[in-house]
Protein backbone atom coordinates (compact mmCIF):
# COMPACT_ATOMS: atom_id res chain seq x y z
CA UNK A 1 44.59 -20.95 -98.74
CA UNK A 2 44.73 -24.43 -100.32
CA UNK A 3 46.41 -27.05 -98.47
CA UNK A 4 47.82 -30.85 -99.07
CA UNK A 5 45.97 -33.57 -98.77
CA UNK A 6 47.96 -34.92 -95.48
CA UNK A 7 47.68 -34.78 -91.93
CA UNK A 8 48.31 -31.93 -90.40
CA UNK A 9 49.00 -30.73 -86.85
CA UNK A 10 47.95 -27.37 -85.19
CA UNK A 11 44.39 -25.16 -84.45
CA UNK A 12 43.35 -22.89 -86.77
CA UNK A 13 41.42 -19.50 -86.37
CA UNK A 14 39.74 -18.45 -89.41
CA UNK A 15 38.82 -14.30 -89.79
CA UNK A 16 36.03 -12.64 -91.95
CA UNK A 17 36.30 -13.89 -95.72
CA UNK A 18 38.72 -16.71 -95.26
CA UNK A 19 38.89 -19.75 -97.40
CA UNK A 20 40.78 -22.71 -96.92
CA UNK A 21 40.30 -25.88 -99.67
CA UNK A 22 41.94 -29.24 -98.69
CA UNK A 23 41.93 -31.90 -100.54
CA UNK A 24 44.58 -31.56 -103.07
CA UNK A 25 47.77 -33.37 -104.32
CA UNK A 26 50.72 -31.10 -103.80
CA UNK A 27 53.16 -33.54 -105.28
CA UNK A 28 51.72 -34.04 -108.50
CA UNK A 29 50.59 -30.42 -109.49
CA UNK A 30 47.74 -29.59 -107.06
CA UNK A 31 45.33 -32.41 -108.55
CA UNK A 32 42.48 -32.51 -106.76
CA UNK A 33 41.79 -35.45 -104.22
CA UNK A 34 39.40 -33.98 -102.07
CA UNK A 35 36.67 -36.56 -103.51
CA UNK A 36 38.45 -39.52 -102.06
CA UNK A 37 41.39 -37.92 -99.40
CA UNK A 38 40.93 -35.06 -97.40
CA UNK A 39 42.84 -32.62 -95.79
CA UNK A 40 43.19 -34.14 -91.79
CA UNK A 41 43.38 -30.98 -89.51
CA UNK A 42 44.18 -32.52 -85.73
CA UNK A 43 44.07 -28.90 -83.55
CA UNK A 44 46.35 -28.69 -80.40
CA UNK A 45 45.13 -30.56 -76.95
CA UNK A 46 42.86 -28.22 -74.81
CA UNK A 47 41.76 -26.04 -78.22
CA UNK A 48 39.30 -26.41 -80.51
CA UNK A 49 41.10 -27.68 -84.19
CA UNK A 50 38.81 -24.85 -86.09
CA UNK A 51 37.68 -21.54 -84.52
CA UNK A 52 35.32 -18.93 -87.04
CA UNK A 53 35.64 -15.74 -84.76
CA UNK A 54 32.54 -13.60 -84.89
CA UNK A 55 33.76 -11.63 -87.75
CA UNK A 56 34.10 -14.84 -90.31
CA UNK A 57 31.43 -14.28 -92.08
CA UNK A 58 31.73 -15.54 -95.50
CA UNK A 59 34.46 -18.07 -94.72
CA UNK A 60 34.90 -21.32 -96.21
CA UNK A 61 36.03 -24.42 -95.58
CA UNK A 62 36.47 -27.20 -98.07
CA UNK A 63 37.51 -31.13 -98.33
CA UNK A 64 38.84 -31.46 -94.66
CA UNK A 65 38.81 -33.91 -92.01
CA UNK A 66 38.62 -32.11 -88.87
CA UNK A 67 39.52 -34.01 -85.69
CA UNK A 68 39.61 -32.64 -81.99
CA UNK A 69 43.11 -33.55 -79.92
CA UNK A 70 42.21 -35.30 -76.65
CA UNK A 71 41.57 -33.28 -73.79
CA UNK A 72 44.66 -33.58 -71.62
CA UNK A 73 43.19 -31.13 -68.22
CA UNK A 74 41.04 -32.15 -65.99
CA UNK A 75 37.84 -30.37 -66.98
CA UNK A 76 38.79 -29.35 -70.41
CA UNK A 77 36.67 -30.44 -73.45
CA UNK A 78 37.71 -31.77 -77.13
CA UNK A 79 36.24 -29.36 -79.79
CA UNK A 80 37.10 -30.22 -83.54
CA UNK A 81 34.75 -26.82 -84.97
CA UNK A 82 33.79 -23.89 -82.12
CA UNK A 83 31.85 -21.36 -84.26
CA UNK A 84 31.92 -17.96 -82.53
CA UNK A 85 28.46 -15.65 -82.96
CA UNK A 86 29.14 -13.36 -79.79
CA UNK A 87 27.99 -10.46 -80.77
C-alpha cells in the first residue's frame, strides 16, 4: 500500500507480508518525500496506531511517523507500535 505524505487518522493492523510506504506526494505524481515528510499515522484513543499480528512476518513499514492517541480510560495505555509474537 503506498500512502500520502499527510496526516492521517485511524489504527492499523498489518497481516503476514504486508507493506505499507509513506512518504510520498500524491498531488504531484507520487514523488517521493519520505526523506524530508513522512507519512503521520495518529491510531484511535485506547488502541495501539500499528498492530503486526503474529502472522506478519515479512511486513514492512516505510517513511512514517507513528504517533499514539492519548489514552482517554482510566487505566488504558498509549501504544504507537504493539508487535504481536504470541505464539
Amino acid at each position: 500500500m503506498y500512502a500520502c505524505a499527510e496526516a492521517l487518522a485511524g489504527s492499523v493492523t498489518l497481516a503476514h507480508g504486508s507493506a505499507i510506504f509513506g512518504g510520498l506526494d500524491c498531488a504531484k505524481g507520487w514523488a517521493y518525500l519520505g526523506a524530508t515528510t513522512k507519512s503521520a499515522l495518529t491510531g484511535d484513543a485506547d488502541k495501539p496506531a500499528l498492530m503486526a499480528e503474529p502472522s506478519a512476518s515479512g511486513t514492512h513499514v516505510e517513511d512514517f511517523a507513528i504517533i499514539a492517541a492519548s489514552a482517554t480510560t482510566p487505566g488504558s495505555s498509549s501504544i504507537a507500535v504493539l508487535a504481536a509474537t504470541w505464539g
